[in-house]
Structure formats: C-alpha cells, structure tokens
PDB file of N, CA and C in Angstrom:
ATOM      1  N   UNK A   1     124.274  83.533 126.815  1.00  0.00           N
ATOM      2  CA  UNK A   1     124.445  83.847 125.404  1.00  0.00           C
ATOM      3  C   UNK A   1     123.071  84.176 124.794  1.00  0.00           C
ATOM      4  N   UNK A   2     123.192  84.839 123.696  1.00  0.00           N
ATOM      5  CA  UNK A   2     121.873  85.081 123.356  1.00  0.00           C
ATOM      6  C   UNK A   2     121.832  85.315 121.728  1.00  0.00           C
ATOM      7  N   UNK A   3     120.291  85.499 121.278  1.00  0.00           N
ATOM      8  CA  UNK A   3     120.461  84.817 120.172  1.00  0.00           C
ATOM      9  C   UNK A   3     119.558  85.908 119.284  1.00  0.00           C
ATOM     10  N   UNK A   4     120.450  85.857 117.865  1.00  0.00           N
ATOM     11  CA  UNK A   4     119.819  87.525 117.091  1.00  0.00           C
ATOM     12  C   UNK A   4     119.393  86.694 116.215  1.00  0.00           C
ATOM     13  N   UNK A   5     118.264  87.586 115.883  1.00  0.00           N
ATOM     14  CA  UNK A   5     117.336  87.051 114.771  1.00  0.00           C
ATOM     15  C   UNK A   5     116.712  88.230 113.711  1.00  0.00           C
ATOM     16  N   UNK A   6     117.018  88.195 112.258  1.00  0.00           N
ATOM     17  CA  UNK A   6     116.273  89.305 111.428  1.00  0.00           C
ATOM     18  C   UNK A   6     115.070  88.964 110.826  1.00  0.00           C
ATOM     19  N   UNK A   7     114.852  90.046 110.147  1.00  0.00           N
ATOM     20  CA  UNK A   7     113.470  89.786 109.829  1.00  0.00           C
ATOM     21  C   UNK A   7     113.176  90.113 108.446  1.00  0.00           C
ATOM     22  N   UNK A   8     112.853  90.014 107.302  1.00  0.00           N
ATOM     23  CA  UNK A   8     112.706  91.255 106.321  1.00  0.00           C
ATOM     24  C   UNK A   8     111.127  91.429 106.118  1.00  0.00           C
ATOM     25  N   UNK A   9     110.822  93.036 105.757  1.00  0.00           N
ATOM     26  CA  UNK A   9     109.496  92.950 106.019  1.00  0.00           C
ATOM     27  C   UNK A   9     109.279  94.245 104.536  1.00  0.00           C
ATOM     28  N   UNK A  10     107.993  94.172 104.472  1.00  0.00           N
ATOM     29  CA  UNK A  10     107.559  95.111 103.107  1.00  0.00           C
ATOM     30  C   UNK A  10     106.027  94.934 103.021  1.00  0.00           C
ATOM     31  N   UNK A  11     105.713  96.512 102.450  1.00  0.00           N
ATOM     32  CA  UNK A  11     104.503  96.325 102.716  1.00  0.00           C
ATOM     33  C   UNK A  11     103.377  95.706 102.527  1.00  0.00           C
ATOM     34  N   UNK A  12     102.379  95.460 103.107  1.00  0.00           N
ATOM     35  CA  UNK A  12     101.596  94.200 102.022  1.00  0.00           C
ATOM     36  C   UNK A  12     101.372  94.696 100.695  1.00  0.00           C
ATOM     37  N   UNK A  13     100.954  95.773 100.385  1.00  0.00           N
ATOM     38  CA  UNK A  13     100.854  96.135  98.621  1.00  0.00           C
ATOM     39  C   UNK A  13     101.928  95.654  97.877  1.00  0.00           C
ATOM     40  N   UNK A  14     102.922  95.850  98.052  1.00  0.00           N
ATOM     41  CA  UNK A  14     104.305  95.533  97.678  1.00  0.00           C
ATOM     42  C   UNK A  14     104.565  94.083  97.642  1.00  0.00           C
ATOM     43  N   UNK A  15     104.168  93.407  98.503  1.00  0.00           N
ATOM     44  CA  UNK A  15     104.055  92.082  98.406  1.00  0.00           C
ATOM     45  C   UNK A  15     102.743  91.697  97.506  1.00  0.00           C
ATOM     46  N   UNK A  16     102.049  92.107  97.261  1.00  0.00           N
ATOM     47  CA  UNK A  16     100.752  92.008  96.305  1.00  0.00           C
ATOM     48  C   UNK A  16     101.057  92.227  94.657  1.00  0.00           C
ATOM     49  N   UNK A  17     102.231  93.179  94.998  1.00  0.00           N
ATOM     50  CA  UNK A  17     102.669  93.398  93.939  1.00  0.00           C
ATOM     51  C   UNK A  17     101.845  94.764  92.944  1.00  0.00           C
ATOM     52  N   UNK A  18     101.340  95.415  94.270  1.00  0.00           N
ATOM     53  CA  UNK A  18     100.790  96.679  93.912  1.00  0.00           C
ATOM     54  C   UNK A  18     101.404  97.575  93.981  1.00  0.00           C
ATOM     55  N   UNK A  19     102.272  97.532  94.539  1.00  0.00           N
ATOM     56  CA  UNK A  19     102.999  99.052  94.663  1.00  0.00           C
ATOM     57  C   UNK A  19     104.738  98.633  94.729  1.00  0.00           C
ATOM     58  N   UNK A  20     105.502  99.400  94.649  1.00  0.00           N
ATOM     59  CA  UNK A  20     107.041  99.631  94.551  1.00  0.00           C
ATOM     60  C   UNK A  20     107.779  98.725  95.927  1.00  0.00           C
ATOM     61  N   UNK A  21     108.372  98.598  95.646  1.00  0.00           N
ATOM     62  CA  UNK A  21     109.029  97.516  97.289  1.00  0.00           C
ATOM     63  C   UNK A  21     109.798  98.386  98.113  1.00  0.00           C
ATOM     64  N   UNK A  22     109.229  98.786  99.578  1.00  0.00           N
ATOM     65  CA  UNK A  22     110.046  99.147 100.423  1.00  0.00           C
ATOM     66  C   UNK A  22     110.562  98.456 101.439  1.00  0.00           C
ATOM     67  N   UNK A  23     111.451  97.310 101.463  1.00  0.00           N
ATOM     68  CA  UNK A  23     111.609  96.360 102.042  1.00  0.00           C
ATOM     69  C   UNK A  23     112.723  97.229 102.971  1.00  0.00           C
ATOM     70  N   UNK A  24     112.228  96.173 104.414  1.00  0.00           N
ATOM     71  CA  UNK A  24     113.113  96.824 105.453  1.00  0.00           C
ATOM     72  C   UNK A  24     113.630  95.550 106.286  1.00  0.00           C
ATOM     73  N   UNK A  25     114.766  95.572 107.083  1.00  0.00           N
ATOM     74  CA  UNK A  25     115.221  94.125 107.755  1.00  0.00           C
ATOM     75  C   UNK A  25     114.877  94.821 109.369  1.00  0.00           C
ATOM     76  N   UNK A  26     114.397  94.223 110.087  1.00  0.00           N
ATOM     77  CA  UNK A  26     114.225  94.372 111.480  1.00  0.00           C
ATOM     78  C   UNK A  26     115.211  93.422 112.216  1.00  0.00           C
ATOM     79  N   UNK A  27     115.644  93.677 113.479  1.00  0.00           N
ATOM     80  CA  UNK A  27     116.386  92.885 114.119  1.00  0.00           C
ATOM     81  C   UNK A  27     116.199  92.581 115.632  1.00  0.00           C
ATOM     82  N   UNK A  28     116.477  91.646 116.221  1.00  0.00           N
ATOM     83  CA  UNK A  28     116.241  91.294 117.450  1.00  0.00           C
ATOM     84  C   UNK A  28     117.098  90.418 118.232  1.00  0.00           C
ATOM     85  N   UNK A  29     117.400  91.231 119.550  1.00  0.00           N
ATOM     86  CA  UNK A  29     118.058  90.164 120.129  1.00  0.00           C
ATOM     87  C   UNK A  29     117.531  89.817 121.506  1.00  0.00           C
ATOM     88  N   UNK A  30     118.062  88.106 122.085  1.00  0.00           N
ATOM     89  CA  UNK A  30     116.872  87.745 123.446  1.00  0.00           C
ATOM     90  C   UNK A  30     118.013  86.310 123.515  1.00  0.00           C
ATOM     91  N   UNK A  31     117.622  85.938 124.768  1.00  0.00           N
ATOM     92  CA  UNK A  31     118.061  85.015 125.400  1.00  0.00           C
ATOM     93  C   UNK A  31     117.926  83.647 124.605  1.00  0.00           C
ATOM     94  N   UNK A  32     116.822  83.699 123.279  1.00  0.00           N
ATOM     95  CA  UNK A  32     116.246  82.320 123.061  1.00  0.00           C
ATOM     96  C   UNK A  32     115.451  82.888 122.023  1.00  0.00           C
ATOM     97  N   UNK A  33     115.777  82.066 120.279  1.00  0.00           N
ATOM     98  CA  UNK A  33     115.433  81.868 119.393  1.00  0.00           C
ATOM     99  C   UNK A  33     113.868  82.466 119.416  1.00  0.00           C
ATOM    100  N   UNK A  34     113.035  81.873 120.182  1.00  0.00           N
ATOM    101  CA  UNK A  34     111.257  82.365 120.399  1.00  0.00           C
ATOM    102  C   UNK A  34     111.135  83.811 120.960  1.00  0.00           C
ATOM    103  N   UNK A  35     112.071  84.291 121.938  1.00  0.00           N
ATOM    104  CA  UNK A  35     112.266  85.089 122.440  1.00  0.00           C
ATOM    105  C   UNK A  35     112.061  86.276 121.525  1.00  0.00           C
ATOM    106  N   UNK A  36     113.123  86.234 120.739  1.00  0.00           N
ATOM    107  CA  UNK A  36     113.834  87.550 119.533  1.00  0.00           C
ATOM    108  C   UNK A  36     112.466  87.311 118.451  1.00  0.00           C
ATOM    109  N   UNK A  37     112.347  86.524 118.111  1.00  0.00           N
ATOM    110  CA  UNK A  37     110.986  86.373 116.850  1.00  0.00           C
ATOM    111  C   UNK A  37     109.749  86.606 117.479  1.00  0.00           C
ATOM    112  N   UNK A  38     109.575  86.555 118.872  1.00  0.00           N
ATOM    113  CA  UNK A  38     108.204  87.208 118.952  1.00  0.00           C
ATOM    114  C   UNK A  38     108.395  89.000 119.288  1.00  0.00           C
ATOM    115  N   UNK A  39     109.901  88.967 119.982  1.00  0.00           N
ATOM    116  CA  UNK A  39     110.190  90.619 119.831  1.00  0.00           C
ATOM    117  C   UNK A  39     109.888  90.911 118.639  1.00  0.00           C
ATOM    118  N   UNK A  40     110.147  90.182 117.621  1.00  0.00           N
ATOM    119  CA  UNK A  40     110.411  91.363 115.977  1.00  0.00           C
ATOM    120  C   UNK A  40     109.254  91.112 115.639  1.00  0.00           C
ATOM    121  N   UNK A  41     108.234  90.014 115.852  1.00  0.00           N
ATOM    122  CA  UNK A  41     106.391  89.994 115.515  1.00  0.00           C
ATOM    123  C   UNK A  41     105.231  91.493 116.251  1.00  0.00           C
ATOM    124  N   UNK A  42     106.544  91.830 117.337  1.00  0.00           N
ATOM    125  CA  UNK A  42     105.686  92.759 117.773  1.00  0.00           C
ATOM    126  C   UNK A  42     105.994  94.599 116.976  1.00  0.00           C
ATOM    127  N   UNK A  43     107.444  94.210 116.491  1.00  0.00           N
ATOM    128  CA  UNK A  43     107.770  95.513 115.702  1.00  0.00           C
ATOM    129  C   UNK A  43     107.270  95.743 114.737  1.00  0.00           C
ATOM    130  N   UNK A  44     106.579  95.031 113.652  1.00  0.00           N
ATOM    131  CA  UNK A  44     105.790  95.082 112.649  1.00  0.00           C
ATOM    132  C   UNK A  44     104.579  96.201 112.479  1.00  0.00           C
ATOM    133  N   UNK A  45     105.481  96.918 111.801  1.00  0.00           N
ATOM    134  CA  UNK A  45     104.049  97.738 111.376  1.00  0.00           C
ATOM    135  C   UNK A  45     102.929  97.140 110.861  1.00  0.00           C
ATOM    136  N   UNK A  46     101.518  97.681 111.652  1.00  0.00           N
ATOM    137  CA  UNK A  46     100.200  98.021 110.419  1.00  0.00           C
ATOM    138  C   UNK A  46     100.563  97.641 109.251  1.00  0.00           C
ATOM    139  N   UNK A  47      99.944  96.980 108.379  1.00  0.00           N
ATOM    140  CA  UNK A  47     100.411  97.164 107.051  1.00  0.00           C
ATOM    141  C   UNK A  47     101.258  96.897 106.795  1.00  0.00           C
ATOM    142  N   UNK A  48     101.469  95.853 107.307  1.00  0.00           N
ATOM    143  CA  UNK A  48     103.155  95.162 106.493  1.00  0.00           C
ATOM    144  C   UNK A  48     103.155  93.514 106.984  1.00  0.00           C
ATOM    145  N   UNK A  49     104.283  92.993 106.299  1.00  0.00           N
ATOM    146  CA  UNK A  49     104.027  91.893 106.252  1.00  0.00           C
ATOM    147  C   UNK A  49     105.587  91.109 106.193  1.00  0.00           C
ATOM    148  N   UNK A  50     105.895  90.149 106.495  1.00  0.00           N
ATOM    149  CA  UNK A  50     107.257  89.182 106.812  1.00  0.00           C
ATOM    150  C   UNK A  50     107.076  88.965 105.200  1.00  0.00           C
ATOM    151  N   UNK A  51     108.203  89.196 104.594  1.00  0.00           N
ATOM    152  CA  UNK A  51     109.198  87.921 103.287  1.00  0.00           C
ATOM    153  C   UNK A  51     109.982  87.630 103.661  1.00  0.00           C
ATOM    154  N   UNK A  52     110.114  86.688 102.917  1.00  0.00           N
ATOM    155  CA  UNK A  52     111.290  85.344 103.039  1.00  0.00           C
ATOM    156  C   UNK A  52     110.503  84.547 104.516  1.00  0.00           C
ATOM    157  N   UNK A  53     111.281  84.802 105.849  1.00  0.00           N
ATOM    158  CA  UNK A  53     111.091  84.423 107.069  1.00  0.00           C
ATOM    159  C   UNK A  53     112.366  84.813 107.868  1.00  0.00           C
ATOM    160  N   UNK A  54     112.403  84.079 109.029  1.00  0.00           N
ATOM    161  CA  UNK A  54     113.057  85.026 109.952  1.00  0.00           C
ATOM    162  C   UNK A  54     114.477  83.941 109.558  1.00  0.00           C
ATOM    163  N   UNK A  55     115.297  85.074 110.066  1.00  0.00           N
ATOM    164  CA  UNK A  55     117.126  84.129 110.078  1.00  0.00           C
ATOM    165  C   UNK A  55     117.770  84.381 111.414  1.00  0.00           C
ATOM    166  N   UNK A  56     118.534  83.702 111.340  1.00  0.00           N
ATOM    167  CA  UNK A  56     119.502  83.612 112.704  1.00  0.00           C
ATOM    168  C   UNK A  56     121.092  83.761 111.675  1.00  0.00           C
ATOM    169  N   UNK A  57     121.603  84.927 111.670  1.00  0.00           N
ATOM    170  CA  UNK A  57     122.855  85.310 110.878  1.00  0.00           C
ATOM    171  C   UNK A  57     123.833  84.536 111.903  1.00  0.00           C
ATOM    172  N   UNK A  58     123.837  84.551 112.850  1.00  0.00           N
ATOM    173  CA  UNK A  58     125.322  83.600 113.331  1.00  0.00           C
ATOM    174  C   UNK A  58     125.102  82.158 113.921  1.00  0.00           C
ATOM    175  N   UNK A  59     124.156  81.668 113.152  1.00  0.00           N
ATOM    176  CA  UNK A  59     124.176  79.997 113.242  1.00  0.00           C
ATOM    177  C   UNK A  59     124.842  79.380 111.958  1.00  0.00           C
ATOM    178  N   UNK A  60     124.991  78.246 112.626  1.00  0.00           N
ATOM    179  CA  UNK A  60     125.710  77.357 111.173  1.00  0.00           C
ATOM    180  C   UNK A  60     124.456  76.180 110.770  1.00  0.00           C
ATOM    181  N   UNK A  61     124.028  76.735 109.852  1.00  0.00           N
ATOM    182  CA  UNK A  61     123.233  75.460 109.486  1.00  0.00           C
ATOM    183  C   UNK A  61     123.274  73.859 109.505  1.00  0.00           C
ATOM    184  N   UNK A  62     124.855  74.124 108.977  1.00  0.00           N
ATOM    185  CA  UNK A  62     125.018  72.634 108.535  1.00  0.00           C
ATOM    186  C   UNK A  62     126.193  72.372 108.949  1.00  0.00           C
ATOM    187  N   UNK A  63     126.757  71.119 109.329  1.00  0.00           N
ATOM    188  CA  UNK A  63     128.029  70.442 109.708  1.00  0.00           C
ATOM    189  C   UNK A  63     128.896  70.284 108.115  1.00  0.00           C
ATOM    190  N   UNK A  64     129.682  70.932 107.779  1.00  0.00           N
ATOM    191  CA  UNK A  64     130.475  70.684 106.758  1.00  0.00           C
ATOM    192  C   UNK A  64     132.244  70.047 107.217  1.00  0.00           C
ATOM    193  N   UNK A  65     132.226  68.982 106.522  1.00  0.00           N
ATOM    194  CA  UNK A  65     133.804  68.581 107.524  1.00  0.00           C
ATOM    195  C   UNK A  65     134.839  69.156 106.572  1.00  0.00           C
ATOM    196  N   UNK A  66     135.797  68.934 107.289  1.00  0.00           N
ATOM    197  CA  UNK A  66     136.797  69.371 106.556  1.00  0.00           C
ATOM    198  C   UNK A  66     137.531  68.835 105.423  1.00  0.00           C
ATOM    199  N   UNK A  67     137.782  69.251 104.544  1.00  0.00           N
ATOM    200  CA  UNK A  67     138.297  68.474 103.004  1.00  0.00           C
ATOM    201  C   UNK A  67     140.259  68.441 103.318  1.00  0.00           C
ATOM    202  N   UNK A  68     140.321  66.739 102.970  1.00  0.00           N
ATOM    203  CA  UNK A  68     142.112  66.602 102.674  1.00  0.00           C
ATOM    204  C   UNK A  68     142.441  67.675 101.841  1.00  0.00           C
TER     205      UNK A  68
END
C-alpha cells in the first residue's frame, strides 16, 4: 500500500506578501509517508516555498466513535 501526500506551495514573494499569490498543490505518491514528502521537497521550484505543510488526504486523523 502506499501513501499520497500534498503539498501547497507559492512563491516566496507571495508569501512575503510582495506580490499576488500563485499558489499551487504538488502531489506525491511512495511506499511510506518520508518517502512521498521528500519526493515533493525535491519538486519545488527555485523560488518557492511550502504553506500550510504537507497532508496525507486519505488518513483519518482521529478515532471518532459512533453516536446512539
């Protein structure tokens, strides 16, 4: 099984808050959580920079039980 991980990224000006936001989501998939996040550390353009941080869209964070 293997495990996808996104990314959102924008440029550093934009994150500086110098210039207009061209935010883009990168994606990755790999055998293992470290795997996919150092794939998408290597897709990073020059000049740009991670917001937020990375996600894993099909994990469950949290144990929620079920309601009577």
């Amino acid at each position: 099984m293997s495990t996808r991980v996104v990314v959102t990224i924008d440029t550093q000006a934009a994150a500086r808050g110098e210039e207009e936001s061209q935010k883009r989501e990168l994606e990755a998939e790999a055998p293992t959580y470290e795997q996919a996040r150092d794939e998408l550390v290597e897709q990073i353009p020059e000049g740009w920079t991670i917001v937020g941080g990375f996600g894993v869209p099909d994990r469950a964070d949290t144990y929620q039980p079920r309601r009577p």
